[in-house]
N, C-alpha and C. Protein backbone atom coordinates (compact mmCIF):
# COMPACT_ATOMS: atom_id res chain seq x y z
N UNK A 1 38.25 12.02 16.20
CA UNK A 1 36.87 12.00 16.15
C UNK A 1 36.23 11.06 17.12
N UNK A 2 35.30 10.31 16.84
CA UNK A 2 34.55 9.33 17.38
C UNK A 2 35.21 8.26 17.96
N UNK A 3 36.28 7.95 17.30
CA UNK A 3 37.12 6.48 17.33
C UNK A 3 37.97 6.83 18.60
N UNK A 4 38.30 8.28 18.60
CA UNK A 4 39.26 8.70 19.80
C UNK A 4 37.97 8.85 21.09
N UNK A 5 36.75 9.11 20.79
CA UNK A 5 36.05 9.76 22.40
C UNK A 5 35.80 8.66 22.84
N UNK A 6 35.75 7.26 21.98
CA UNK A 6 34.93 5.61 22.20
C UNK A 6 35.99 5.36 22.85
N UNK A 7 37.44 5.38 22.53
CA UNK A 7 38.74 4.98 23.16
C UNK A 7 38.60 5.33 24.61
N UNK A 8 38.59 6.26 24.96
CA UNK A 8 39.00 7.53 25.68
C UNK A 8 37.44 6.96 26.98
N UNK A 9 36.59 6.49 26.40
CA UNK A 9 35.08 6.33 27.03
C UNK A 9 35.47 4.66 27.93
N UNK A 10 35.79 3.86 26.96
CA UNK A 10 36.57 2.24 27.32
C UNK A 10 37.68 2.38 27.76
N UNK A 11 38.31 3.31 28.22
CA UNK A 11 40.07 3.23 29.24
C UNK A 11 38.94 4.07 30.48
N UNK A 12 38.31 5.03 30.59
CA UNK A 12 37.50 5.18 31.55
C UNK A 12 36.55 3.99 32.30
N UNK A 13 36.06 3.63 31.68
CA UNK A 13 34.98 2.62 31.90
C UNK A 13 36.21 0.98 32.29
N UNK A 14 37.26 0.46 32.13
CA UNK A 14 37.73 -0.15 32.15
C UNK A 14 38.55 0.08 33.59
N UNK A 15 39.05 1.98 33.92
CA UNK A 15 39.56 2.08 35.16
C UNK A 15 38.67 1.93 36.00
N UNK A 16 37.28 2.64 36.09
CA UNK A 16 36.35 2.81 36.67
C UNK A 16 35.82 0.79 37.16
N UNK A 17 36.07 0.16 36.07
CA UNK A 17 35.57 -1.15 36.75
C UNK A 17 36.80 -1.57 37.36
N UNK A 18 37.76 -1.73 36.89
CA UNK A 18 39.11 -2.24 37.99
C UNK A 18 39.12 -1.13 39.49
N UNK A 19 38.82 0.29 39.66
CA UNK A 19 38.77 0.61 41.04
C UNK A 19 37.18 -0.23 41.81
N UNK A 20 36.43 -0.64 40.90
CA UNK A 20 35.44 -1.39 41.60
C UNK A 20 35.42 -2.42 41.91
N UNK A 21 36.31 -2.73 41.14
CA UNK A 21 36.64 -4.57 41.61
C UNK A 21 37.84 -4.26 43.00
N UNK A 22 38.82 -3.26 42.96
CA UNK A 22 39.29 -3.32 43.99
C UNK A 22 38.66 -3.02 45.17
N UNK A 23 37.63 -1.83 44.77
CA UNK A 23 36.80 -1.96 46.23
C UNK A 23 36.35 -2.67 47.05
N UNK A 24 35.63 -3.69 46.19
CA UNK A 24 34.83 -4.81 46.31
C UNK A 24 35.88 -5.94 47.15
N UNK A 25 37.21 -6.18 45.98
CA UNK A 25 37.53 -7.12 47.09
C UNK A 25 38.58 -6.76 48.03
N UNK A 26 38.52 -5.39 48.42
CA UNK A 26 39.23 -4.98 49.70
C UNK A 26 38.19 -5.25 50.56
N UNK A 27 36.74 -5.10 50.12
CA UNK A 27 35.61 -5.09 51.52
C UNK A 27 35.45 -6.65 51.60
N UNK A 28 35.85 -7.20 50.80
CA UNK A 28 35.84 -8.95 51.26
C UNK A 28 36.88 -9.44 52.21
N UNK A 29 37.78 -9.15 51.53
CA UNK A 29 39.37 -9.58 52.35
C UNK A 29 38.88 -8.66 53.85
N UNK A 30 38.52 -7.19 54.12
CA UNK A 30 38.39 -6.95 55.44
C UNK A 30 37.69 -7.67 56.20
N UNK A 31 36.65 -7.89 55.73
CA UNK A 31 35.27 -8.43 55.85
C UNK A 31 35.92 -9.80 56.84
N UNK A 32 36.43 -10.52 55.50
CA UNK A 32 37.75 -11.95 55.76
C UNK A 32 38.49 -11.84 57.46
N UNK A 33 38.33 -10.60 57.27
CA UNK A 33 40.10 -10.59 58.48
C UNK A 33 38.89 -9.90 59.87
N UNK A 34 37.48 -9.36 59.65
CA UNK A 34 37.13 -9.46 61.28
C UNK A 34 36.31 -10.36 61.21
N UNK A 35 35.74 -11.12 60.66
CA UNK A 35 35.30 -12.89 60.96
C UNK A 35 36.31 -13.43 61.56
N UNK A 36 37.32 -13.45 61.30
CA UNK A 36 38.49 -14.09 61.98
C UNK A 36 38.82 -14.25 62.99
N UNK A 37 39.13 -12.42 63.23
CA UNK A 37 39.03 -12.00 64.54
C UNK A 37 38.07 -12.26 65.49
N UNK A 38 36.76 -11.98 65.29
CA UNK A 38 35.64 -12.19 65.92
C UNK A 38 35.66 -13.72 66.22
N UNK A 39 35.62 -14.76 65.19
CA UNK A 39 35.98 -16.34 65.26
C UNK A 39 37.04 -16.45 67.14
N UNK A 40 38.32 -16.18 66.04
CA UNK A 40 39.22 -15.96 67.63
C UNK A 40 38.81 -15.13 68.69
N UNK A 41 38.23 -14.40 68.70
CA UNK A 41 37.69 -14.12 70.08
C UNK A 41 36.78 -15.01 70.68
N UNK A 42 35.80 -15.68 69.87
CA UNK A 42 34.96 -16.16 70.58
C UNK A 42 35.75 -17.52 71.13
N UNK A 43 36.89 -18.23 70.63
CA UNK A 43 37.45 -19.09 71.06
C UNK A 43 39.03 -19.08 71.91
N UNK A 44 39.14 -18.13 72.36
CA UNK A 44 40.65 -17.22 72.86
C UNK A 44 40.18 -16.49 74.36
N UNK A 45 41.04 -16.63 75.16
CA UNK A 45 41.08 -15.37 76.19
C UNK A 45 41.89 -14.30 75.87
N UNK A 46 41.33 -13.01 75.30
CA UNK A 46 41.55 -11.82 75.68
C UNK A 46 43.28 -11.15 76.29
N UNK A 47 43.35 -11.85 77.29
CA UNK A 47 44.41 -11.51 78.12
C UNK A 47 45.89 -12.46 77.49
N UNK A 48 45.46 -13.57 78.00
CA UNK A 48 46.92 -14.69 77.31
C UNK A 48 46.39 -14.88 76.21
N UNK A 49 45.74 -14.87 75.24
CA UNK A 49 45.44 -15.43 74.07
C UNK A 49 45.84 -17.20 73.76
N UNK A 50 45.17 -17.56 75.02
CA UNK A 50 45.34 -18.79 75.06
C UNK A 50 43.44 -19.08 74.90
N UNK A 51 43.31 -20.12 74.99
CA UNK A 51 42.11 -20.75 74.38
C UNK A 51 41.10 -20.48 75.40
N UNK A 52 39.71 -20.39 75.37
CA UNK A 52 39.28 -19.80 76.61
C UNK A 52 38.33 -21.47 77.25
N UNK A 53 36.85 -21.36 78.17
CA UNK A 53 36.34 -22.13 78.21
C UNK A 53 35.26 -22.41 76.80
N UNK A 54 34.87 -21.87 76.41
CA UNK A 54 34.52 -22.75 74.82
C UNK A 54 35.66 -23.48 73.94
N UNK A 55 36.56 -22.75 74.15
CA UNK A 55 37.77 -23.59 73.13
C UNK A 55 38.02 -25.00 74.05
N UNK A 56 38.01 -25.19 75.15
CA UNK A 56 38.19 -26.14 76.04
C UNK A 56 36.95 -27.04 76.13
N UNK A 57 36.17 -26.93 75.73
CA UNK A 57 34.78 -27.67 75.88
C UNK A 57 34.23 -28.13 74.69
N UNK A 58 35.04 -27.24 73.19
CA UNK A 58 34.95 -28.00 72.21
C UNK A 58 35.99 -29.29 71.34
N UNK A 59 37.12 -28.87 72.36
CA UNK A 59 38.13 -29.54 71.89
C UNK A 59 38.00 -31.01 72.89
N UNK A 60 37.96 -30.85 74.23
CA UNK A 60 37.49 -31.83 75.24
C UNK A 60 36.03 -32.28 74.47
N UNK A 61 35.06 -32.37 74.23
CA UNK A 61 34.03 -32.87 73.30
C UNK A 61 34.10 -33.70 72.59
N UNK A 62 35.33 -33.19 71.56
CA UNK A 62 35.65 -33.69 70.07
C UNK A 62 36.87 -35.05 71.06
N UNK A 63 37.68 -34.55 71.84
CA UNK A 63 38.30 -36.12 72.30
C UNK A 63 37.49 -37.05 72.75
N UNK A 64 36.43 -36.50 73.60
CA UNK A 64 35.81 -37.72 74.67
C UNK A 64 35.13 -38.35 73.19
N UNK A 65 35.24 -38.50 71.77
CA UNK A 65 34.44 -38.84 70.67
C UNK A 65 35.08 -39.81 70.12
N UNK A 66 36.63 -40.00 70.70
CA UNK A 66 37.57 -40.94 70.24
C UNK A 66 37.67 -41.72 70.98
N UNK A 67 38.63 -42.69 70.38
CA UNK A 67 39.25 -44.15 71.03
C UNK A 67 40.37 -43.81 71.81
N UNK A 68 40.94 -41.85 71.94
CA UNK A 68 42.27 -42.12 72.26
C UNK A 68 41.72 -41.66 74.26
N UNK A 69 43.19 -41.72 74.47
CA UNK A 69 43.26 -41.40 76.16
C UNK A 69 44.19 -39.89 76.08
N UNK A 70 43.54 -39.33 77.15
CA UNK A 70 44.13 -38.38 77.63
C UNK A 70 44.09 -37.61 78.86
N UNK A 71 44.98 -36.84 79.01
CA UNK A 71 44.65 -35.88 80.29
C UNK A 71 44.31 -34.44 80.54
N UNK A 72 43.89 -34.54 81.72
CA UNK A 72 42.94 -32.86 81.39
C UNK A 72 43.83 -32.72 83.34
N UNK A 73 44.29 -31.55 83.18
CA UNK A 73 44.93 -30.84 84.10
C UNK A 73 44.08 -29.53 84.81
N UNK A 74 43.78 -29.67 85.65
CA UNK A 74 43.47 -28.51 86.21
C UNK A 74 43.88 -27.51 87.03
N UNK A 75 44.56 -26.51 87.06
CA UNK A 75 45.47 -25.30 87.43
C UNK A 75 45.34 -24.60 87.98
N UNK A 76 45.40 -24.52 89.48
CA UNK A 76 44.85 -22.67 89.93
C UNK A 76 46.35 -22.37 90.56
N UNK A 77 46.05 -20.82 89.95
CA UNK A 77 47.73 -20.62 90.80
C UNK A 77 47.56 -20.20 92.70
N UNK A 78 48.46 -20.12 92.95
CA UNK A 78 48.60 -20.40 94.41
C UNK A 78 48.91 -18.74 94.71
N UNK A 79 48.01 -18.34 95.88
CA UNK A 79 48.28 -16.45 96.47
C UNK A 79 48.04 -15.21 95.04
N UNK A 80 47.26 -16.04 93.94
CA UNK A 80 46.95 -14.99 93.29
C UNK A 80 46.39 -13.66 93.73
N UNK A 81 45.69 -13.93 94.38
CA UNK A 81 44.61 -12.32 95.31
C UNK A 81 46.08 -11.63 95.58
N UNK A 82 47.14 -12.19 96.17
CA UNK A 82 48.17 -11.49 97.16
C UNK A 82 48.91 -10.68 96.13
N UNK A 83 48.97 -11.40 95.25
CA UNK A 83 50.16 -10.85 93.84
C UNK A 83 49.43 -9.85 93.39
N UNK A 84 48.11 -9.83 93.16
CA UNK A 84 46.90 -8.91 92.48
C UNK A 84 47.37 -7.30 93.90
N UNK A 85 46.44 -7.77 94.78
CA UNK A 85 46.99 -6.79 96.10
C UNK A 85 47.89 -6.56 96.28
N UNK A 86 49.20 -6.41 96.40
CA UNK A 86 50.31 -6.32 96.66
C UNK A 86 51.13 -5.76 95.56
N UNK A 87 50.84 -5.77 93.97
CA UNK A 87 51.51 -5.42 93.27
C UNK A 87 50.97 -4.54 92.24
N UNK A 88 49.18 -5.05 92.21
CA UNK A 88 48.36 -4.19 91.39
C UNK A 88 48.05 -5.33 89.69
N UNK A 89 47.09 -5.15 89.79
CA UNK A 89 46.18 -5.20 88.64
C UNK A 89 46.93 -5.45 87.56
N UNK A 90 47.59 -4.53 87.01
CA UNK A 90 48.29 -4.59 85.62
C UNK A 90 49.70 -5.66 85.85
N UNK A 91 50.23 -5.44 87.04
CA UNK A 91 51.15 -6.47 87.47
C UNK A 91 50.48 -7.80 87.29
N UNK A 92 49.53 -7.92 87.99
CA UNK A 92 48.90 -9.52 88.14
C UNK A 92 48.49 -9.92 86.46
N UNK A 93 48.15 -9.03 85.71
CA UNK A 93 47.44 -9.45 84.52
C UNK A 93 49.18 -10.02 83.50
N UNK A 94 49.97 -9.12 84.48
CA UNK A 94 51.60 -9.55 83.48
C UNK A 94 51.48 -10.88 83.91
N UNK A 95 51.99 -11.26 85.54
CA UNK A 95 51.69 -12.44 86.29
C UNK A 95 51.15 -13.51 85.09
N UNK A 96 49.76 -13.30 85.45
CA UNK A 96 48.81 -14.46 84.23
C UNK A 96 49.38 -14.81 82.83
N UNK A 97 50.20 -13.76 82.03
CA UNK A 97 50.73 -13.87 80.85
C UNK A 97 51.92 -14.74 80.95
N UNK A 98 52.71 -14.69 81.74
CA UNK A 98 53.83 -15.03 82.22
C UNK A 98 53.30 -16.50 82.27
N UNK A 99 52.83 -16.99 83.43
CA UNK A 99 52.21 -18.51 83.39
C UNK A 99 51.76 -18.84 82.05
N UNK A 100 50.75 -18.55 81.44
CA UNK A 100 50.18 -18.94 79.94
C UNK A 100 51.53 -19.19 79.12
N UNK A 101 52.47 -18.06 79.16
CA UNK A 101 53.67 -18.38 78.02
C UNK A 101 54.69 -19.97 78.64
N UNK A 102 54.96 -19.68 79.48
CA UNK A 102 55.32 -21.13 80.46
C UNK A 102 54.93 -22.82 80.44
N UNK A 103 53.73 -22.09 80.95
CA UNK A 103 53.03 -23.15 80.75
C UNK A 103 52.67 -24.04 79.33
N UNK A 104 52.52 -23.20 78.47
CA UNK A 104 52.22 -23.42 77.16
C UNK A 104 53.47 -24.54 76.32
N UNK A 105 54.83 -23.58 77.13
CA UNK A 105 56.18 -24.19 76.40
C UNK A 105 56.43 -25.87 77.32
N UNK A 106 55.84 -25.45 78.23
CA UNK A 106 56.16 -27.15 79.32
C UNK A 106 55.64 -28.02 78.44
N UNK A 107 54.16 -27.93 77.71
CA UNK A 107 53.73 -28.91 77.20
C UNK A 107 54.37 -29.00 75.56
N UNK A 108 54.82 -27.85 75.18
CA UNK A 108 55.41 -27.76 73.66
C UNK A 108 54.69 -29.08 72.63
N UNK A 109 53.78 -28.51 72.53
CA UNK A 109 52.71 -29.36 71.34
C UNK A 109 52.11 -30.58 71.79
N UNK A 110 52.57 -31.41 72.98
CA UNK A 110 51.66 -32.74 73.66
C UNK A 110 50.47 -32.15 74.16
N UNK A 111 50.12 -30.99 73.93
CA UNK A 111 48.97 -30.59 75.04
C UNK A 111 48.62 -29.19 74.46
N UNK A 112 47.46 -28.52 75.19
CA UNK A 112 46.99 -27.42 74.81
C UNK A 112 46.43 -26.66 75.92
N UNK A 113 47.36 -25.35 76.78
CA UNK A 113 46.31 -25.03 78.23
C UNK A 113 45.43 -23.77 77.47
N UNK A 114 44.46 -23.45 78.71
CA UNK A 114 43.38 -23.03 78.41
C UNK A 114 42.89 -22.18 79.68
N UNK A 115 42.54 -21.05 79.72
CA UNK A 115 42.50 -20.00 80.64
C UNK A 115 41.10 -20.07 80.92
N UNK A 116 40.70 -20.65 82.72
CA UNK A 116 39.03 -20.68 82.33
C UNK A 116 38.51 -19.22 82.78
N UNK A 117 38.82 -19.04 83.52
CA UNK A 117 38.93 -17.48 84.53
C UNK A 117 39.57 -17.08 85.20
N UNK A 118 39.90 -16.24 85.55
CA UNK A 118 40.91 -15.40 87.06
C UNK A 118 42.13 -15.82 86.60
N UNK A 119 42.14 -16.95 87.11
CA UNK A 119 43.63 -17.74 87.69
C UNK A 119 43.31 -18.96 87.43
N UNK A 120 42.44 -19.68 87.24
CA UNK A 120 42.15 -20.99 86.70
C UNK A 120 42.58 -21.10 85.38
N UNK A 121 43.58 -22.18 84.92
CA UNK A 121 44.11 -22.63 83.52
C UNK A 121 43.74 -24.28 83.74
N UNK A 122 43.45 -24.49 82.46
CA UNK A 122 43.40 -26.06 81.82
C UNK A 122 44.29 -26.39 81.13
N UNK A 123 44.46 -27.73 80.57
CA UNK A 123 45.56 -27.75 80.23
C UNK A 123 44.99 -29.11 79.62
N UNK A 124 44.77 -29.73 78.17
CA UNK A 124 44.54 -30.96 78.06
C UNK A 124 45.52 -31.86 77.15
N UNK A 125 46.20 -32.82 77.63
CA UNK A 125 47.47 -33.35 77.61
C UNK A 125 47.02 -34.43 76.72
N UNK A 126 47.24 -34.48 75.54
CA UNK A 126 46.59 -35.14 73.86
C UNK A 126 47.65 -36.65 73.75
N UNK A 127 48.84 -37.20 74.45
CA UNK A 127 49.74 -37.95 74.24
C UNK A 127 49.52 -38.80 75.59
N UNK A 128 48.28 -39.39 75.89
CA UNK A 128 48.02 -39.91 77.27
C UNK A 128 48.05 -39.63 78.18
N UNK A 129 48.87 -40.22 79.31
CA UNK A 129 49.20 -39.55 81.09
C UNK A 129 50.43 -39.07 81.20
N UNK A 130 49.86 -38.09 81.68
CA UNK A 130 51.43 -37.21 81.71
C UNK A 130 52.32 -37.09 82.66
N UNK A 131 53.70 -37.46 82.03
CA UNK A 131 54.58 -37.42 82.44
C UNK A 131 54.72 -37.01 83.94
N UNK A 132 55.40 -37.58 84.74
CA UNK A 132 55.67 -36.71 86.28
C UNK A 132 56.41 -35.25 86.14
N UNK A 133 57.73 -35.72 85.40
CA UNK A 133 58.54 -34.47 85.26
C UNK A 133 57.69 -33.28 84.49
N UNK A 134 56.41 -33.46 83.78
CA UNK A 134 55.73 -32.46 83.35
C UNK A 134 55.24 -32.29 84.18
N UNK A 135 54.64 -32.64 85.07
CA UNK A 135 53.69 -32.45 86.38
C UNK A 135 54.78 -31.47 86.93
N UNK A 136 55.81 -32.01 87.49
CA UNK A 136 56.73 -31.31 88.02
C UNK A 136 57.32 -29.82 87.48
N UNK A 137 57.04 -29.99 86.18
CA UNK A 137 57.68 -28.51 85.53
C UNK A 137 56.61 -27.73 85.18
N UNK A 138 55.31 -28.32 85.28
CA UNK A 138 54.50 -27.17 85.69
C UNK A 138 54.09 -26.20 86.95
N UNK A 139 54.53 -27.25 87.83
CA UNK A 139 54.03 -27.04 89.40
C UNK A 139 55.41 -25.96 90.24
N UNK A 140 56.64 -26.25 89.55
CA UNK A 140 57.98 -25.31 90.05
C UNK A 140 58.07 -23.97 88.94
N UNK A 141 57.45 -24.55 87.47
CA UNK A 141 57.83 -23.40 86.36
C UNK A 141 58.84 -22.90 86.78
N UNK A 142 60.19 -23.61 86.29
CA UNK A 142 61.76 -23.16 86.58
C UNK A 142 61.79 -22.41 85.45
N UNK A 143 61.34 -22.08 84.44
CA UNK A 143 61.67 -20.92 83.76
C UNK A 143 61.29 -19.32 83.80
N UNK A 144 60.49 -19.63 85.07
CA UNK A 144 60.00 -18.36 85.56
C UNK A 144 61.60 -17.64 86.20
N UNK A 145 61.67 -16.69 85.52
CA UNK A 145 62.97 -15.86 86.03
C UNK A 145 63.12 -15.36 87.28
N UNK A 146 63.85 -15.31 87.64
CA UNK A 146 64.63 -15.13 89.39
C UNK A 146 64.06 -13.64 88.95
N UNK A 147 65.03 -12.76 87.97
CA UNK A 147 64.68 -11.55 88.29
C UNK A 147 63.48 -10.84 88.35
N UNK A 148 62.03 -11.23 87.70
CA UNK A 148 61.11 -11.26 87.52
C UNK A 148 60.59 -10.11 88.67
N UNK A 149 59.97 -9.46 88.47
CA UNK A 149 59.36 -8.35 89.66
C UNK A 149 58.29 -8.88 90.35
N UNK A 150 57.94 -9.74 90.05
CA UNK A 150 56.66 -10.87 91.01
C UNK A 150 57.04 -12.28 91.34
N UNK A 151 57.97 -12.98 92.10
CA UNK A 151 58.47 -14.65 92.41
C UNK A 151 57.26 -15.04 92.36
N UNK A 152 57.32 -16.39 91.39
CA UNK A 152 56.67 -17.30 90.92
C UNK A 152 55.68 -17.75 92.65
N UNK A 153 54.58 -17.77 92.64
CA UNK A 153 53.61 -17.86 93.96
C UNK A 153 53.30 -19.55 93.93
N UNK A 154 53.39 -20.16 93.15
CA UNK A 154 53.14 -21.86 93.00
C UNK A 154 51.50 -21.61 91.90
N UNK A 155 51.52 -23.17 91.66
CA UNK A 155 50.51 -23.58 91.12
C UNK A 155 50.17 -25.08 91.17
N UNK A 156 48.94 -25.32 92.11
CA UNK A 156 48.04 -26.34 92.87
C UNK A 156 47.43 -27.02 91.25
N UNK A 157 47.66 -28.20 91.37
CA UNK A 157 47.45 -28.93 89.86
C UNK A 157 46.13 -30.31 90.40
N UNK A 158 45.58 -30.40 89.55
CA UNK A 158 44.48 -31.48 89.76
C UNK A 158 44.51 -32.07 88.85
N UNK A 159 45.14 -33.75 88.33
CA UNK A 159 44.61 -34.22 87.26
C UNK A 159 44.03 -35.23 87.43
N UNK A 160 43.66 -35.75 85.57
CA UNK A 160 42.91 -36.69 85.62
C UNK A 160 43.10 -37.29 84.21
N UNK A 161 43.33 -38.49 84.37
CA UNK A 161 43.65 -39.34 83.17
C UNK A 161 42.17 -40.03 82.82
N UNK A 162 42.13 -39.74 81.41
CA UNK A 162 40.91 -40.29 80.90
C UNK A 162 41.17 -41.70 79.42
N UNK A 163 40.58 -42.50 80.01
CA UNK A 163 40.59 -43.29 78.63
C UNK A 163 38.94 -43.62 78.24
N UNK A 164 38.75 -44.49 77.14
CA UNK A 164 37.63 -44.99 76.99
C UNK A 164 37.11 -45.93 77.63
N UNK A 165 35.76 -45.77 77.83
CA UNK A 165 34.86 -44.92 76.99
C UNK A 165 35.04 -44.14 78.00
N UNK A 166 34.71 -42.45 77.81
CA UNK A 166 35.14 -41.27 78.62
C UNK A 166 33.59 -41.10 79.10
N UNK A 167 34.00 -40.02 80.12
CA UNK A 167 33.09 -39.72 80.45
C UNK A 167 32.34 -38.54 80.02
N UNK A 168 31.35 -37.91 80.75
CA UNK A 168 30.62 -36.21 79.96
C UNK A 168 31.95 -35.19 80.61
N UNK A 169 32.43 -34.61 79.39
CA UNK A 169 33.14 -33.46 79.75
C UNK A 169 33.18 -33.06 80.65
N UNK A 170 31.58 -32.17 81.29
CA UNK A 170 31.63 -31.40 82.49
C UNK A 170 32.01 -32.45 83.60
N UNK A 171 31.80 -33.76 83.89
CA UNK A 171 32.43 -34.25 84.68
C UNK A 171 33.60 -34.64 84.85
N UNK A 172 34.13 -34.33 83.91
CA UNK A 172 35.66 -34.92 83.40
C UNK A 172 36.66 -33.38 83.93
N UNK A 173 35.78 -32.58 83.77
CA UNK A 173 36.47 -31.24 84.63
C UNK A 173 35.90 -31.15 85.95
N UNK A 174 34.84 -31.20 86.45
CA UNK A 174 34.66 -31.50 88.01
C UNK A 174 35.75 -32.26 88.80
N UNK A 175 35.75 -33.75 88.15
CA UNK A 175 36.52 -34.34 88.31
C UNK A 175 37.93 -34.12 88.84
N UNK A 176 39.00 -32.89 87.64
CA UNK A 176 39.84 -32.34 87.57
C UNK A 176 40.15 -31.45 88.44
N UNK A 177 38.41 -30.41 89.11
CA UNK A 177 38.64 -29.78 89.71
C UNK A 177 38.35 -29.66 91.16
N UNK A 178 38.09 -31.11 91.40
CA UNK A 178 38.25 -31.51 92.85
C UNK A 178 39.34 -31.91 93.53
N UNK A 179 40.18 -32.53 92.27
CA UNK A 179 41.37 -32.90 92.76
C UNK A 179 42.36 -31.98 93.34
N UNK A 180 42.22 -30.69 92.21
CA UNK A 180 43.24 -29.46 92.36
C UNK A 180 42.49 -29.21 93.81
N UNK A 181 41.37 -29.60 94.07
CA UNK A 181 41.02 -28.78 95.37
C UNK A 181 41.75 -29.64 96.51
N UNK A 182 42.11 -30.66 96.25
CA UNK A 182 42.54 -31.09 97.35
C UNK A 182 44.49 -31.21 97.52
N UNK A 183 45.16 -31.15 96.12
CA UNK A 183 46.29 -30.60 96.22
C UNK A 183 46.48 -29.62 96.88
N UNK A 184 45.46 -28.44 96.48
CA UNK A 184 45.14 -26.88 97.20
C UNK A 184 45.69 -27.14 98.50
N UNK A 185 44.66 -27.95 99.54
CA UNK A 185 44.89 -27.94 100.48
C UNK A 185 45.78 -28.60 101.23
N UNK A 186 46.47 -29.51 100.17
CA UNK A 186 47.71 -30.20 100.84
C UNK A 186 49.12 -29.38 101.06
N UNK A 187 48.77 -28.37 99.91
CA UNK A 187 50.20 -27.45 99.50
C UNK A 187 50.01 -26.26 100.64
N UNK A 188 48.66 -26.09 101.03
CA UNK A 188 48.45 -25.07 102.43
C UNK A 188 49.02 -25.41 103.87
N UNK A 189 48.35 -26.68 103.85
CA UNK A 189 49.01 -27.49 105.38
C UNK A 189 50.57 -27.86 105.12
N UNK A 190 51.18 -28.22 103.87
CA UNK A 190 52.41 -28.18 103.90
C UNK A 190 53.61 -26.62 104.26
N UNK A 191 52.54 -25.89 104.04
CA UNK A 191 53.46 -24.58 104.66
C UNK A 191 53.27 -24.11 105.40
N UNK A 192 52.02 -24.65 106.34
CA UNK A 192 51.48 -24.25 107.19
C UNK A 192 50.87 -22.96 107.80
């Protein structure tokens, strides 16, 4: 009778709210997971999924706010246009991945690089002045493989050791990126 359609009405009404609660928090949790995404994009490059220039300008910000010292590296690789021309687009964009994964492992957690455009990477070195032999194992990247379908083209480095009191960011990368300009041209006249 009655006692069975009331039953029968509350196992309905009881599924009917548990598929609504799952709806609900499947559209949260999605909801959850492209904030995220969107978050990381706005702080990521695209290509290496390394940190882009906002991730570099907020993290450089938040140091120049401390007592500590550090270094900010500035990176352009060397005959990029040639590797791009010569091998094509999707080659050069492997190229760029290749450096980011490299580069990334040279510093293995003292540091954090950062892709500003093209071929320009940052790199800000959180454990003071860095090392020569890091200088050095960024600038040869011996783990770039022999067999590799593109030989490693070099990479022209500019740094700059910062302690307190620091200076304004953007000058603290000017700074960085005058220097690389003049490695640039030392590593040109050296090959003449």
């Amino acid at each position: 009778g009655d006692g069975s359609l009331f039953r029968i009405l509350c196992i309905v009404l009881l599924l009917v709210s548990f598929y609504a609660s799952y709806i609900i928090l499947y559209q949260v949790v999605l909801g959850s997971i492209q904030i995220y995404r969107l978050d990381h994009l706005t702080l990521h490059d695209d290509l290496t999924d390394l940190g882009n220039r906002t991730g570099l300008m907020n993290n450089l910000t938040a140091l120049c706010g401390t007592e500590r010292s550090f270094s900010l590296l500035f990176m352009d690789l060397d005959r990029f246009k040639l590797v791009n021309d010569h091998y094509g687009h999707t080659e050069g964009d492997r190229y760029l991945r290749r450096f980011a994964d490299i580069s990334s492992d040279i510093l293995d957690g003292r540091g954090k690089v950062y892709r500003l455009s093209g071929d320009e990477f940052v790199a800000l070195y959180h454990d003071g002045e860095v090392p020569a032999q890091t200088v050095a194992a960024l600038e040869e990247c011996r783990q770039w493989d022999l067999n590799e379908k593109i030989p490693f083209q070099g990479v022209s480095i500019g740094m700059i050791f910062c302690s307190p009191p620091h200076m304004d960011p953007e000058q603290i990368l000017r700074q960085a990126d005058a220097a690389m300009y003049l490695n640039k041209l030392k590593r040109k006249a050296a090959r003449g």
